[in-house]
C-alpha atoms as a PDB file:
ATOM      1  CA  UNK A   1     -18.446   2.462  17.732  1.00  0.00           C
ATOM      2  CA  UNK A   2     -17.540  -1.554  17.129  1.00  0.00           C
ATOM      3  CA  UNK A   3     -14.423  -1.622  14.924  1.00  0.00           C
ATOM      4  CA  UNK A   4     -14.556  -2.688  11.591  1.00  0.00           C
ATOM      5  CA  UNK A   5     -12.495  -5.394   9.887  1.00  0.00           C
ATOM      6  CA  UNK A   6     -11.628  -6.628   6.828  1.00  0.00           C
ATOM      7  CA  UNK A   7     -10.927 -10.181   5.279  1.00  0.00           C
ATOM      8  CA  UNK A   8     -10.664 -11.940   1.802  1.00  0.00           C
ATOM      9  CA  UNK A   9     -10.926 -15.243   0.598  1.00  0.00           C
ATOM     10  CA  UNK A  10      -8.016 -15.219  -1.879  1.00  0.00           C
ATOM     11  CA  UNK A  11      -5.340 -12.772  -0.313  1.00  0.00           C
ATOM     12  CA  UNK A  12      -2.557 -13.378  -2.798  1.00  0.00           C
ATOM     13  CA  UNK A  13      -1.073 -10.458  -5.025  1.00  0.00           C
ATOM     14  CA  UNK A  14      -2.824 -12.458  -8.392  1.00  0.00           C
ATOM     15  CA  UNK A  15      -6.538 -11.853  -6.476  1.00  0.00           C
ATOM     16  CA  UNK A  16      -5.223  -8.568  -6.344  1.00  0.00           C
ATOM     17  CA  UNK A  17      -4.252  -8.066  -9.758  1.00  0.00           C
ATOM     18  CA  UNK A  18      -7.583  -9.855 -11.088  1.00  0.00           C
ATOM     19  CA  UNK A  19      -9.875  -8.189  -8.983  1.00  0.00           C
ATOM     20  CA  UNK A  20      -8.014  -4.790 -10.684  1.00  0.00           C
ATOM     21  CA  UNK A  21      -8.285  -5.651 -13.622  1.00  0.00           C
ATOM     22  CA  UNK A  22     -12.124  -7.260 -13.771  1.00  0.00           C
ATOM     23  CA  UNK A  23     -13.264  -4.608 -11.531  1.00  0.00           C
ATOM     24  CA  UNK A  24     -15.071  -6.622  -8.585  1.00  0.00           C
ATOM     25  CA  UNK A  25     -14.176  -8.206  -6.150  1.00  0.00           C
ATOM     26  CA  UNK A  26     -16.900 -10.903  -4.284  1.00  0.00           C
ATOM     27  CA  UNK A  27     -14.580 -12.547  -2.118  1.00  0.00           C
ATOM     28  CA  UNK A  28     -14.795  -9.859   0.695  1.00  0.00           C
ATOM     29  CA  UNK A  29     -16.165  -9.941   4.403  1.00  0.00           C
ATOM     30  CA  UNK A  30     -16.493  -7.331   6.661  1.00  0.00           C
ATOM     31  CA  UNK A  31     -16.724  -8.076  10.521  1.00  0.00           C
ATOM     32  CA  UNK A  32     -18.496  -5.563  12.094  1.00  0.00           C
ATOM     33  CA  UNK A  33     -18.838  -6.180  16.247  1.00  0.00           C
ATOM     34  CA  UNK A  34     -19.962 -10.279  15.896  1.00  0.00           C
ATOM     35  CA  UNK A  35     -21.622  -9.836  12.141  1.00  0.00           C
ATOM     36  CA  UNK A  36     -20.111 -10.888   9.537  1.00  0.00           C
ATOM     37  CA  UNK A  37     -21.105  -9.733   6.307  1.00  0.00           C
ATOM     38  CA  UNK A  38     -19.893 -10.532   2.184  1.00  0.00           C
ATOM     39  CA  UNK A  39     -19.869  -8.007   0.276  1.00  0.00           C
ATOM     40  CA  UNK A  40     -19.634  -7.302  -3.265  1.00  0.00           C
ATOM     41  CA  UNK A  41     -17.158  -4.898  -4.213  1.00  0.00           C
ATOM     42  CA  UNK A  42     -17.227  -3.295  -7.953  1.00  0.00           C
ATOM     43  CA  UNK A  43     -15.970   0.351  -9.523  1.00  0.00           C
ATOM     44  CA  UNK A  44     -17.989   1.933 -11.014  1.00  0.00           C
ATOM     45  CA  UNK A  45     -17.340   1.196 -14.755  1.00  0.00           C
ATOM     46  CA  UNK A  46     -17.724  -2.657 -14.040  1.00  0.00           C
ATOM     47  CA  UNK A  47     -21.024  -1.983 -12.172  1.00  0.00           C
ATOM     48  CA  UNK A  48     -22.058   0.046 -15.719  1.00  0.00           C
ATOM     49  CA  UNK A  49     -21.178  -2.591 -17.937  1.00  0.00           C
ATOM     50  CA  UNK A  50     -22.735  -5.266 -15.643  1.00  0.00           C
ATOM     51  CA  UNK A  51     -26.251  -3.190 -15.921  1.00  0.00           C
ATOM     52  CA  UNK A  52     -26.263  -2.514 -19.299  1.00  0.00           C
ATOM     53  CA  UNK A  53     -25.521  -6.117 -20.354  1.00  0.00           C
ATOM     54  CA  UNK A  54     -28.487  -7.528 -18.219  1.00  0.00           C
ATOM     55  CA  UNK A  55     -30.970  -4.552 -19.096  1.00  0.00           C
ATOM     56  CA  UNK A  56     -30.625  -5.438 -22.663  1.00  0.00           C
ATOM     57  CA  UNK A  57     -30.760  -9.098 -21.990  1.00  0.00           C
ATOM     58  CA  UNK A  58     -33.540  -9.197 -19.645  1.00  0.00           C
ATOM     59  CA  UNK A  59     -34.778  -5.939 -19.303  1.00  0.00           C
ATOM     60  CA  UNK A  60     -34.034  -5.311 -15.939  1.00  0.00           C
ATOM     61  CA  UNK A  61     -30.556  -5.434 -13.346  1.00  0.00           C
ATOM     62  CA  UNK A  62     -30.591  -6.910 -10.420  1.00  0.00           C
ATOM     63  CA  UNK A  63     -28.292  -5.681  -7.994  1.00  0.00           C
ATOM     64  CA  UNK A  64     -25.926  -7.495  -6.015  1.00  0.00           C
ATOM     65  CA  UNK A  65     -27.002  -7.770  -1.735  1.00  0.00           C
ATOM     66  CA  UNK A  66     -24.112  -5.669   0.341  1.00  0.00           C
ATOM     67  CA  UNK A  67     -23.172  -3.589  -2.940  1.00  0.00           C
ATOM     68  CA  UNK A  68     -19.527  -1.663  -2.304  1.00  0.00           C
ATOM     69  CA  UNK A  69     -18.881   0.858  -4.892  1.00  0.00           C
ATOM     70  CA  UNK A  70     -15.205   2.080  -5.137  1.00  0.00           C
ATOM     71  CA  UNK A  71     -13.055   3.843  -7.100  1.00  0.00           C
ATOM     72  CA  UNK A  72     -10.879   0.805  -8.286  1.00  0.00           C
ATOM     73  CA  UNK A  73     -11.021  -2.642  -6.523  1.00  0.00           C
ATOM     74  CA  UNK A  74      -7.630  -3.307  -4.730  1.00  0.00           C
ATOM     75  CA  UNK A  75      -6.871  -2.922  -1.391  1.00  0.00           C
ATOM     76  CA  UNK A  76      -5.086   0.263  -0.442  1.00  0.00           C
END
């Protein structure tokens, strides 16, 4: 199995804090064996909010490609 790594953009403890407290985080890659992929990290009451603002605004969600879902956006 390739290993799997990890990276960010903006790895500072305020990206950190941020990405807490807006609940994604869309400055993440993942290198898995020579892909590289971003990926869009939200919990799960961020990724609620998101959907119900766009449903009632335009009737439909669309959902973000390489969708993480965790139980709160920080690191460890």
């Amino acid at each position: 199995m390739s290993e799997i790594k990890v990276y960010f953009l903006e790895d500072t403890e305020l990206a950190e804090y941020e990405a807490v407290n807006k609940g994604f985080r869309l400055d993440v890659y993942v290198k898995i064996a020579d892909d590289i992929f971003n990926v869009a990290v939200y919990d799960i009451v961020r990724l609620q909010q998101d959907f119900e603002l766009e449903a009632e605004n335009y009737g439909y969600h669309s959902v973000d490609p390489n969708l993480i879902l965790v139980r709160k956006v920080k690191k460890r």
